[in-house]
C-alpha atoms as a PDB file:
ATOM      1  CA  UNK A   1       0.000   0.000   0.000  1.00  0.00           C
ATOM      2  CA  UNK A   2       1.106   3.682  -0.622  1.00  0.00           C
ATOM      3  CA  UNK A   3       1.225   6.011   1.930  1.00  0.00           C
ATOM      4  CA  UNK A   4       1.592   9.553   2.126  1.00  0.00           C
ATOM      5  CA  UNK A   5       2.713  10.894   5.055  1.00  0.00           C
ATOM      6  CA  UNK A   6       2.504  14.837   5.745  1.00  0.00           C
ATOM      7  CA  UNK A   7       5.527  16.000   8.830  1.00  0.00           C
ATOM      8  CA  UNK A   8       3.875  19.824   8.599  1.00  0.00           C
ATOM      9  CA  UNK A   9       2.177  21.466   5.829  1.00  0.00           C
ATOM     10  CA  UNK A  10       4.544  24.366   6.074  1.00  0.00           C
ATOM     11  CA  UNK A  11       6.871  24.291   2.911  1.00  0.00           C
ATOM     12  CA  UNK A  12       8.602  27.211   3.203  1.00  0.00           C
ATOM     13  CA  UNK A  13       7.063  28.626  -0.216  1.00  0.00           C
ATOM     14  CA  UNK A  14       4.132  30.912  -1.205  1.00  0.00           C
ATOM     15  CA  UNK A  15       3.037  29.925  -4.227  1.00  0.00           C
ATOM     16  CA  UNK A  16       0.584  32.015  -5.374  1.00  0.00           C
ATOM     17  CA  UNK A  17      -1.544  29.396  -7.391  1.00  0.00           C
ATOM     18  CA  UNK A  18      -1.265  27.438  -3.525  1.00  0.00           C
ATOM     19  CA  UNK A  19      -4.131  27.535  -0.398  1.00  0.00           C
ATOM     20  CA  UNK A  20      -1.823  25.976   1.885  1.00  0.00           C
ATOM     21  CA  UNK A  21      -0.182  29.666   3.337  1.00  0.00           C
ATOM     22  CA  UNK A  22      -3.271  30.959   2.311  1.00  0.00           C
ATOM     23  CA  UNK A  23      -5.729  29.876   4.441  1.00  0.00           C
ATOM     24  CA  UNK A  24      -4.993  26.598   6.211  1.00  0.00           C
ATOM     25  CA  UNK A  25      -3.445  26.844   9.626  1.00  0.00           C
ATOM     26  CA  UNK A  26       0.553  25.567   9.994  1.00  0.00           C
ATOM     27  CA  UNK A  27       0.246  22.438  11.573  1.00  0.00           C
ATOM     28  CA  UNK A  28       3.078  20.357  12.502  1.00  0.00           C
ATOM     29  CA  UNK A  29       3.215  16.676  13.912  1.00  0.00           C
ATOM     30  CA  UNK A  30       4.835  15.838  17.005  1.00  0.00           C
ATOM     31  CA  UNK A  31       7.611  13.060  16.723  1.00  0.00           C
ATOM     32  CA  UNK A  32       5.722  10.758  19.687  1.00  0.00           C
ATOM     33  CA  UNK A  33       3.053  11.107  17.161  1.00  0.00           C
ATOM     34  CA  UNK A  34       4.939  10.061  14.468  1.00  0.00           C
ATOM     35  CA  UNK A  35       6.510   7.071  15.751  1.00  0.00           C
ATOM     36  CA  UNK A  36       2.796   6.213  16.622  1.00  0.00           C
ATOM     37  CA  UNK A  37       2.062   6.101  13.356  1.00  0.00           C
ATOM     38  CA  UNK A  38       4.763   4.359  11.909  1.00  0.00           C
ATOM     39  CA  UNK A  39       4.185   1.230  14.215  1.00  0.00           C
ATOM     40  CA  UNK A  40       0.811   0.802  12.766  1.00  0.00           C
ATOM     41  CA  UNK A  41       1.945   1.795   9.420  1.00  0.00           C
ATOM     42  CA  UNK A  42       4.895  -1.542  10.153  1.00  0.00           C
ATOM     43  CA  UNK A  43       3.591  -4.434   7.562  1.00  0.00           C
ATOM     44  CA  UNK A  44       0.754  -2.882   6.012  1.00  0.00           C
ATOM     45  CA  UNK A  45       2.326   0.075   3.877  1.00  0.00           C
ATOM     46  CA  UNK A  46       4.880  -0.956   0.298  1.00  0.00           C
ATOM     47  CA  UNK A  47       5.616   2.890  -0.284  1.00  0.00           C
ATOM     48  CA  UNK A  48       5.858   5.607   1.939  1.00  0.00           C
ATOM     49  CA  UNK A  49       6.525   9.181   0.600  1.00  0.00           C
ATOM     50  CA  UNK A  50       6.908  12.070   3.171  1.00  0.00           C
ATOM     51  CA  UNK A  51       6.198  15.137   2.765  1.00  0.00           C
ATOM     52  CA  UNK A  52       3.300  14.436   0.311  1.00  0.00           C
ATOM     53  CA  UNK A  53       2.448  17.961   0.943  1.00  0.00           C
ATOM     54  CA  UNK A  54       4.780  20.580   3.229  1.00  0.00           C
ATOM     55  CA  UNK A  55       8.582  19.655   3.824  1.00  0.00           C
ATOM     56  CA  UNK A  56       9.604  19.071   7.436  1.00  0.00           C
ATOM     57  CA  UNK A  57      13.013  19.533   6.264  1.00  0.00           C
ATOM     58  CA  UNK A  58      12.329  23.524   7.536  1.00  0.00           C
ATOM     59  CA  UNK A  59      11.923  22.913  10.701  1.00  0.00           C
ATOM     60  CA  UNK A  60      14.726  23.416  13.138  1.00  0.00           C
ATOM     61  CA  UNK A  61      14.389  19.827  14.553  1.00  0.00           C
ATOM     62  CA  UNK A  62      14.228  17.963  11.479  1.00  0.00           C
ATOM     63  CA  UNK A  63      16.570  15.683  13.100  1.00  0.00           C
ATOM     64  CA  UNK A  64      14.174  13.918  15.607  1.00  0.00           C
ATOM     65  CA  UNK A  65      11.937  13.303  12.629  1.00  0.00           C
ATOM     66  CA  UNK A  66      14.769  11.745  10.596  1.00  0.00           C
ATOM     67  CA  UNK A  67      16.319   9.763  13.307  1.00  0.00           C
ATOM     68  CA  UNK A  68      12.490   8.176  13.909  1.00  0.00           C
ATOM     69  CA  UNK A  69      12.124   7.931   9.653  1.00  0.00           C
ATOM     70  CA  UNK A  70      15.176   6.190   9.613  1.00  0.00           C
ATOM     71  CA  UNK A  71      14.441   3.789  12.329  1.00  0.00           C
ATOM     72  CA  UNK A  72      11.341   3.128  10.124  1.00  0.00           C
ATOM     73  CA  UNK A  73      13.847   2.348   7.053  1.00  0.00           C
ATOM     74  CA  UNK A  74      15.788   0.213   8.363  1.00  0.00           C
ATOM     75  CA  UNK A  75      13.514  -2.381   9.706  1.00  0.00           C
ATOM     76  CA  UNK A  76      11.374  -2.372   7.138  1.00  0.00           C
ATOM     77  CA  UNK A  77      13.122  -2.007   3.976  1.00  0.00           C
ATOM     78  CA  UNK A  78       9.887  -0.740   2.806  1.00  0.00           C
ATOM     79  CA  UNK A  79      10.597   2.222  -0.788  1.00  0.00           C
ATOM     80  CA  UNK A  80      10.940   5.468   0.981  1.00  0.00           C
ATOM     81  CA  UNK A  81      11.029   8.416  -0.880  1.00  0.00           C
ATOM     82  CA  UNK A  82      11.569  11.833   0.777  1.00  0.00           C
ATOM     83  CA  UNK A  83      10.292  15.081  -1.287  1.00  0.00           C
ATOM     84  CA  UNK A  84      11.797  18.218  -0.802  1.00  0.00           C
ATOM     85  CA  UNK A  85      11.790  22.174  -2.473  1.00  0.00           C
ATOM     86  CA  UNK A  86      14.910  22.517  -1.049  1.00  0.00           C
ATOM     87  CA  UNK A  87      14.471  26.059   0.202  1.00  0.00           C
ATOM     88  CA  UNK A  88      15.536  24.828   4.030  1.00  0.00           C
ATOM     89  CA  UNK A  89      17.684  27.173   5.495  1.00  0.00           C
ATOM     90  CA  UNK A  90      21.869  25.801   4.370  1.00  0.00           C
ATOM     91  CA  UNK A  91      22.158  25.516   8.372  1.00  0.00           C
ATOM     92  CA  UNK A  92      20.416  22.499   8.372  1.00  0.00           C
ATOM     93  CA  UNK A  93      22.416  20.713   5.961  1.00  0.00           C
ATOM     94  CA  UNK A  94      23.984  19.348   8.529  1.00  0.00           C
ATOM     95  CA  UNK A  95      20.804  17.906   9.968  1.00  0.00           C
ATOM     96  CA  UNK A  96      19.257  16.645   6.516  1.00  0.00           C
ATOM     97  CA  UNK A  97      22.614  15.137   5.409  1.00  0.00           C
ATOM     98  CA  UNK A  98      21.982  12.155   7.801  1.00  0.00           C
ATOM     99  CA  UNK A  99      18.808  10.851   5.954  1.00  0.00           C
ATOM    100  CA  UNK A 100      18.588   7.055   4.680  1.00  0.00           C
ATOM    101  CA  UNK A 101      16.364   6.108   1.935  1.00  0.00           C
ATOM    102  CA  UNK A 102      15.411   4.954  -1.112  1.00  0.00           C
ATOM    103  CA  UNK A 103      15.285   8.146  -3.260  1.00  0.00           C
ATOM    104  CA  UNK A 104      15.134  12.154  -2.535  1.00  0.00           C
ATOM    105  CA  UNK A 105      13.368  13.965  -5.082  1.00  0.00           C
ATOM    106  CA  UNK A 106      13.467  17.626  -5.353  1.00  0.00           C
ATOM    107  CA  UNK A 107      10.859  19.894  -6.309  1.00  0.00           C
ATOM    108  CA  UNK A 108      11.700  21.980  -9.065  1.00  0.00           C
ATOM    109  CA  UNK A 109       8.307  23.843 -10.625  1.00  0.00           C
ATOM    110  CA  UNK A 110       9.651  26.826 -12.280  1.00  0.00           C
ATOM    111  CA  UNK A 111      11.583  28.805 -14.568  1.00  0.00           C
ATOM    112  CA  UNK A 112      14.507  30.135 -12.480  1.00  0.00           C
ATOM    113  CA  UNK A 113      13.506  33.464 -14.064  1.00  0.00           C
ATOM    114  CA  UNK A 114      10.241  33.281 -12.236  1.00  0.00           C
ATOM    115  CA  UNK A 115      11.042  31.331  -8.813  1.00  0.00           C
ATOM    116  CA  UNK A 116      10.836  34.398  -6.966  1.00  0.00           C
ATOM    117  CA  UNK A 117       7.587  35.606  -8.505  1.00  0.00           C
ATOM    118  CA  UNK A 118       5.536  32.253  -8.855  1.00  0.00           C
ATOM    119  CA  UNK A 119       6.904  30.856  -5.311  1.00  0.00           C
ATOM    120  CA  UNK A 120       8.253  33.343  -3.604  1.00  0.00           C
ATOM    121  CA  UNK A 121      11.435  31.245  -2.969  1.00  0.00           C
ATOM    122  CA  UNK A 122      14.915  33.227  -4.235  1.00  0.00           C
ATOM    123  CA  UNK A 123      15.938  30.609  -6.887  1.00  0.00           C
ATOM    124  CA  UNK A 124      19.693  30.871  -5.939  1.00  0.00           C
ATOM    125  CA  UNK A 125      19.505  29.751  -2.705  1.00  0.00           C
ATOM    126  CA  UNK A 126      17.451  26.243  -4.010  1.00  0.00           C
ATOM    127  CA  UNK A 127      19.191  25.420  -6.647  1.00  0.00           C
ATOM    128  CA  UNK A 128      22.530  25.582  -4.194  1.00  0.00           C
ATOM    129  CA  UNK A 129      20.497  23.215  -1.773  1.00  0.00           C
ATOM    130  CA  UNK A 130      19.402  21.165  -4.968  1.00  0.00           C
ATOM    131  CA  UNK A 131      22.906  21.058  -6.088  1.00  0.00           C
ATOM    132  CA  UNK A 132      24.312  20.058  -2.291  1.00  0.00           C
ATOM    133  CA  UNK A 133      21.841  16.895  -2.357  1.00  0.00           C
ATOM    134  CA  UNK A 134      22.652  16.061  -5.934  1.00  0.00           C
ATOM    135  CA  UNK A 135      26.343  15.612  -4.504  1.00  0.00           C
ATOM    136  CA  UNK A 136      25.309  14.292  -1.162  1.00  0.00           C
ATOM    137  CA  UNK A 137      22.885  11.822  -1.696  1.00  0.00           C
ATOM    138  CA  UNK A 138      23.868   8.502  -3.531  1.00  0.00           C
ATOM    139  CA  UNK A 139      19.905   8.211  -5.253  1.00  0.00           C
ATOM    140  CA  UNK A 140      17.967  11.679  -5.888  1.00  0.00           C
ATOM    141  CA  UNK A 141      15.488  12.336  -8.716  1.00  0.00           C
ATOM    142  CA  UNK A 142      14.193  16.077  -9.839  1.00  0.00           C
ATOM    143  CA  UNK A 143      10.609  16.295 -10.423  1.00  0.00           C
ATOM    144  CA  UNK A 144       9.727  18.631 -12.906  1.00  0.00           C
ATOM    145  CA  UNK A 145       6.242  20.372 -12.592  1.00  0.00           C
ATOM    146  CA  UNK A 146       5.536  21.150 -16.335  1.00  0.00           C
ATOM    147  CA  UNK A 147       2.726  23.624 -16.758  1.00  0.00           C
ATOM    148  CA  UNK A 148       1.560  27.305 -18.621  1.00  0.00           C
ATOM    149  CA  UNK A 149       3.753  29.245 -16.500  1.00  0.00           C
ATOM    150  CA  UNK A 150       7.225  26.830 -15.938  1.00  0.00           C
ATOM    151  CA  UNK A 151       7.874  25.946 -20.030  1.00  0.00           C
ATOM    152  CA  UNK A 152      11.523  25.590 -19.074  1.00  0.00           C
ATOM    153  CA  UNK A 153      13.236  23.212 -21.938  1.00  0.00           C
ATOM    154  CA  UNK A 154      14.793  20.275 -21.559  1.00  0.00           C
ATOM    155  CA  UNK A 155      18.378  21.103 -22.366  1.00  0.00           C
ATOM    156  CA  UNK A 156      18.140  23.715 -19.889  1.00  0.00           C
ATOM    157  CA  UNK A 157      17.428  21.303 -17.337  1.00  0.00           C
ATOM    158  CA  UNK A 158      19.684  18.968 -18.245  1.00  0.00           C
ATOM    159  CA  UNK A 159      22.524  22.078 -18.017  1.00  0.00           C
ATOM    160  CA  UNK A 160      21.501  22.762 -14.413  1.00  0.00           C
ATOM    161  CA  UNK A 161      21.036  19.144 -12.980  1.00  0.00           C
ATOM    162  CA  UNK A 162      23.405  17.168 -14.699  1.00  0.00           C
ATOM    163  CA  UNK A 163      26.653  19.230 -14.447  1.00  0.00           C
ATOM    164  CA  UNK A 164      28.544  16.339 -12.560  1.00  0.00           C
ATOM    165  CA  UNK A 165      26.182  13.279 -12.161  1.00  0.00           C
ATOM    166  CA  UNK A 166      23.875  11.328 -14.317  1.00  0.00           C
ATOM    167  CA  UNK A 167      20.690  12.258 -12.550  1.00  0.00           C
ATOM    168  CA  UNK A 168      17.542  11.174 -13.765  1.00  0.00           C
ATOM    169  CA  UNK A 169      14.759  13.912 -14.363  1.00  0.00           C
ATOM    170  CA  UNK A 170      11.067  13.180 -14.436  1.00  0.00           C
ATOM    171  CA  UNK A 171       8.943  15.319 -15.881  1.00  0.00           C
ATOM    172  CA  UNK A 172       4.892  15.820 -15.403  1.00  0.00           C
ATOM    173  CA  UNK A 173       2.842  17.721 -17.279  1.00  0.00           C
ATOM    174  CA  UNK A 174      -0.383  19.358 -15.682  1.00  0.00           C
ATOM    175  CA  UNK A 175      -3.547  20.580 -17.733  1.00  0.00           C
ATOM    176  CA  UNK A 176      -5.423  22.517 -15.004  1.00  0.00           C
ATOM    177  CA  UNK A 177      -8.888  21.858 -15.179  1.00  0.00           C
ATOM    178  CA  UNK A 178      -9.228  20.773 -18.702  1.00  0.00           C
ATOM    179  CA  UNK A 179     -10.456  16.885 -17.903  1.00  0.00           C
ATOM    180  CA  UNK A 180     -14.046  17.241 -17.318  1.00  0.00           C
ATOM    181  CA  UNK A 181     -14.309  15.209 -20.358  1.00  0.00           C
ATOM    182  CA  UNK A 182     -12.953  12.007 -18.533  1.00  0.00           C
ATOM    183  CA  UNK A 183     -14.872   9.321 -17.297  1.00  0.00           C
ATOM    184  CA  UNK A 184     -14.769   8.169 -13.642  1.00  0.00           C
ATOM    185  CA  UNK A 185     -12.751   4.614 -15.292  1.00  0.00           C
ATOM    186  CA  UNK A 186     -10.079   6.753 -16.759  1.00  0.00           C
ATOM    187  CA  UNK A 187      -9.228   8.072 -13.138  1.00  0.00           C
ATOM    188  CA  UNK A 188      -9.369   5.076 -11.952  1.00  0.00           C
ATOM    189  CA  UNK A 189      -7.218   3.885 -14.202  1.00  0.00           C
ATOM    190  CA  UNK A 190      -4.376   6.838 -13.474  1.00  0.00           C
ATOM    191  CA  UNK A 191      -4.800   7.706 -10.194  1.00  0.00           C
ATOM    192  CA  UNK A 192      -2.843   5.552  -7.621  1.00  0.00           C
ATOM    193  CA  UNK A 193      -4.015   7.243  -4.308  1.00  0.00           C
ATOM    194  CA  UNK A 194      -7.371   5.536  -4.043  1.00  0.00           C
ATOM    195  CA  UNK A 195      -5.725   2.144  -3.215  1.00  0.00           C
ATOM    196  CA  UNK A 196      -3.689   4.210  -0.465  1.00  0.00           C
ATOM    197  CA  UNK A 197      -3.849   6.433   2.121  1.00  0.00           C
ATOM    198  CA  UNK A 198      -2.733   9.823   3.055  1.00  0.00           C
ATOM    199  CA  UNK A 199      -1.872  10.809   6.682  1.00  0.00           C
ATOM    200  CA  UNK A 200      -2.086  14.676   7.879  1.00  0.00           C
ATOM    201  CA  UNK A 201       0.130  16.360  10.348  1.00  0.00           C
ATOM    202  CA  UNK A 202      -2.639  15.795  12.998  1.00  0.00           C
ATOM    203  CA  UNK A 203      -2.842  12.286  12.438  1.00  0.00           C
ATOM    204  CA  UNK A 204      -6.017  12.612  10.524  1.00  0.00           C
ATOM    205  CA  UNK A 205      -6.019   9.937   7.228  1.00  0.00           C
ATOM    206  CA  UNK A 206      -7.653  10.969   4.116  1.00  0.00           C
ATOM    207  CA  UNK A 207      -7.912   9.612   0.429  1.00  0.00           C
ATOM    208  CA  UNK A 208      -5.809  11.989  -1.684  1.00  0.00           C
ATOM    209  CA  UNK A 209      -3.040  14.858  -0.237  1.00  0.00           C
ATOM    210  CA  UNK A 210      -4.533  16.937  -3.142  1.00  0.00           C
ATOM    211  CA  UNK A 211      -7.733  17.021  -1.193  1.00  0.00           C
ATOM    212  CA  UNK A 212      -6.425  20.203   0.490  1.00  0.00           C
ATOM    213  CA  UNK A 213     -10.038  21.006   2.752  1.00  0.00           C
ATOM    214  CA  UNK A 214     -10.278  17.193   3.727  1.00  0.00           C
ATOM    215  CA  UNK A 215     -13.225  16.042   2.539  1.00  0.00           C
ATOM    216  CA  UNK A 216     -12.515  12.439   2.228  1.00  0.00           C
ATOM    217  CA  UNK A 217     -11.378  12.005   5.943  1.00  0.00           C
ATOM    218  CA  UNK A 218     -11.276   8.090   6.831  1.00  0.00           C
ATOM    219  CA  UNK A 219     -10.559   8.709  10.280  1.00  0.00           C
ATOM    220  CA  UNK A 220      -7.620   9.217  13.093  1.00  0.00           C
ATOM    221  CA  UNK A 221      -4.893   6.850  13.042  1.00  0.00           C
ATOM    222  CA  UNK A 222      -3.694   7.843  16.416  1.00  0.00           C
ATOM    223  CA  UNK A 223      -7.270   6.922  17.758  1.00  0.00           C
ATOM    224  CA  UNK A 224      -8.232   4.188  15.889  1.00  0.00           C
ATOM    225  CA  UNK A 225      -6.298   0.746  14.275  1.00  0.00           C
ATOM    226  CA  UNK A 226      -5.116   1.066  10.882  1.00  0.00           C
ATOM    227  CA  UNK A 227      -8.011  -2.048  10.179  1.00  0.00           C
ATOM    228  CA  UNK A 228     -11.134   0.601  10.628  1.00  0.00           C
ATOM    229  CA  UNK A 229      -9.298   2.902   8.284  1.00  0.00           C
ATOM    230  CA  UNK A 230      -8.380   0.988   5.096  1.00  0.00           C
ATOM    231  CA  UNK A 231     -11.845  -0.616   5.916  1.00  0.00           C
ATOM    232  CA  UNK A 232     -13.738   2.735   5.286  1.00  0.00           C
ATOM    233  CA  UNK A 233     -11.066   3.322   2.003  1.00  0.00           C
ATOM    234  CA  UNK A 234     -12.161  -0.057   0.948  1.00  0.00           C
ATOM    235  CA  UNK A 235     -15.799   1.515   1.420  1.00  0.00           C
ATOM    236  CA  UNK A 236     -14.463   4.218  -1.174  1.00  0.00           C
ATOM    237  CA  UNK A 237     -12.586   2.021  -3.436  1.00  0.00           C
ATOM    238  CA  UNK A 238     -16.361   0.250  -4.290  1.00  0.00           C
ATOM    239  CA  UNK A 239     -17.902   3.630  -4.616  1.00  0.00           C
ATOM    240  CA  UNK A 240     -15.452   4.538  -7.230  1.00  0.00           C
ATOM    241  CA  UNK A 241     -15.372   1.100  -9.125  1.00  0.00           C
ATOM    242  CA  UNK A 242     -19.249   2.040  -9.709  1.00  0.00           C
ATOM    243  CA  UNK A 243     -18.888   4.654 -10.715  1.00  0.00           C
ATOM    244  CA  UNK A 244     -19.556   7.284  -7.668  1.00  0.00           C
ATOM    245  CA  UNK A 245     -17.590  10.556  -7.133  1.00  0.00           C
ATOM    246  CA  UNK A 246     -16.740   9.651  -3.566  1.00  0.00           C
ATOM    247  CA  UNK A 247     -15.964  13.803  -3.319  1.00  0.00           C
ATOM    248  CA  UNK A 248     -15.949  17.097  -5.501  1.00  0.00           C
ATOM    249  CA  UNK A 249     -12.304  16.649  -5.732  1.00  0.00           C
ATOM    250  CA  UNK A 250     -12.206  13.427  -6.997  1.00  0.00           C
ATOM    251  CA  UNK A 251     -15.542  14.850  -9.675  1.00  0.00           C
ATOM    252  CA  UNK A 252     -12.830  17.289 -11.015  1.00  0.00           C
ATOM    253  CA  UNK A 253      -9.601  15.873 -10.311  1.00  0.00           C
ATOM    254  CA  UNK A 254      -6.950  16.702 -13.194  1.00  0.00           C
ATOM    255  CA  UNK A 255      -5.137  13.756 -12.685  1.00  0.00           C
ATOM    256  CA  UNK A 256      -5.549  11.916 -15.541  1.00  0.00           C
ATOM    257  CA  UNK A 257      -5.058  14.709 -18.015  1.00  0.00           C
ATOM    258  CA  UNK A 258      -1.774  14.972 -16.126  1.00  0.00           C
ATOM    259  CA  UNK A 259      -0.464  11.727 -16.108  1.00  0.00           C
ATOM    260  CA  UNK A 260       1.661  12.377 -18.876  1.00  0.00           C
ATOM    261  CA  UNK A 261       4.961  11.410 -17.429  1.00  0.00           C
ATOM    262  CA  UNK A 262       8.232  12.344 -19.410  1.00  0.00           C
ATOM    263  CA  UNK A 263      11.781  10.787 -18.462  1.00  0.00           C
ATOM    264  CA  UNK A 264      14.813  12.720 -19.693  1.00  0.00           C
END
């Protein structure tokens, strides 16, 4: 099963096209909580990628969290993949250097001529971070958000990521709002998060991390066994396979129209 696991959903950024600093309140998970979590997470979840939404990396004990994380790791040997902007402040290198895990993919959705403008992040100081984990990280991947206002071309990525290593870019194209035209089978088809589950700061566990208001809340894994959860996501699951909208988000989800997935 994939998980998505959000630390905080503070990021660091203010993208302007984003409600998360707009109107949501910062919230931030407590490690006890965490390490809750992860035992009831131990057997059941295949994938688990942190920081589905937010990057805990900010915060100035990142450590705790990725001394728990790592714990995780290593007994499991579950895929763990760690997503970051890289806009952390360069004092806690020091901190972030000591993750383990599968793969570290950084953020990268826009033109450096526009970082400032679009995210409100200065574009100098991430791609220096981006650069550091390139070097310090055996297995990192750059994610690519392709859309109207980041047409950056691929030889110019390829200039700034792949000065000194062979590091693989993956690319994903969005079409906001353009896939009313899809049926509730083609989602199915694309989107992976209905078979998982997504876990907020506050322990809450919810279909999608897209579904920014929470409106397809399964319940509170620090209340109740991980077995009541994935059996109301099961409850979903059928919903969807006939052919039910199990929430507005899911009615208009662009998903599908953005699955196209480009490796260069």
């Amino acid at each position: 099963m994939k998980v998505g696991l959000t630390i905080t959903n503070y990021c660091g950024a203010k993208c302007f096209t984003c409600v998360n600093h707009l109107v949501r309140p910062i919230k931030i998970m407590k490690p006890e909580w965490l390490e809750t979590i992860l035992a009831k997470l131990n057997g059941h979840a295949s994938h688990l990628f942190v920081n589905s939404v937010g990057d805990f990396l900010h915060l100035p004990d990142c450590e705790k969290y990725i001394e728990i994380i790592n714990r995780f790791y290593e007994k499991t040997g579950i895929r763990l993949s760690i997503t970051t902007n890289c806009a952390w402040p360069v004092l806690n290198r020091n901190k972030i250097k000591n993750i383990n895990a599968s793969v570290i993919v950084c953020s990268f959705n826009s033109h450096p001529s526009r970082y400032k403008q679009l995210l409100g992040m200065d574009f100098t100081h991430v791609y220096s971070n981006i650069l550091w984990v390139i070097e310090t990280f055996g297995v990192v991947e750059i994610h690519v958000l392709k859309h109207c206002l980041n047409e950056i071309k691929d030889e110019e990525l390829i200039r700034l990521f792949r000065q000194k290593k062979e590091v693989p870019i993956r690319i994903s194209e969005k079409v906001e709002n353009q896939c009313l035209g899809h049926t509730i089978n083609d989602r199915m088809k694309y989107c992976d998060y209905v078979e998982g589950i997504t876990i907020e700061p506050d322990g809450y566990v919810k279909a999608c991390p897209h579904d920014w208001f929470s409106t397809t809340v399964y319940g509170n894994l620090l209340d109740e066994p991980l077995e009541a959860i994935l059996g109301k996501r099961n409850i979903n699951k059928e919903k969807m396979g006939r052919g039910e909208f199990i929430a507005t988000i899911c009615k208009y989800c662009n998903y599908p129209q953005g699955a196209r997935i480009q490796h260069i």
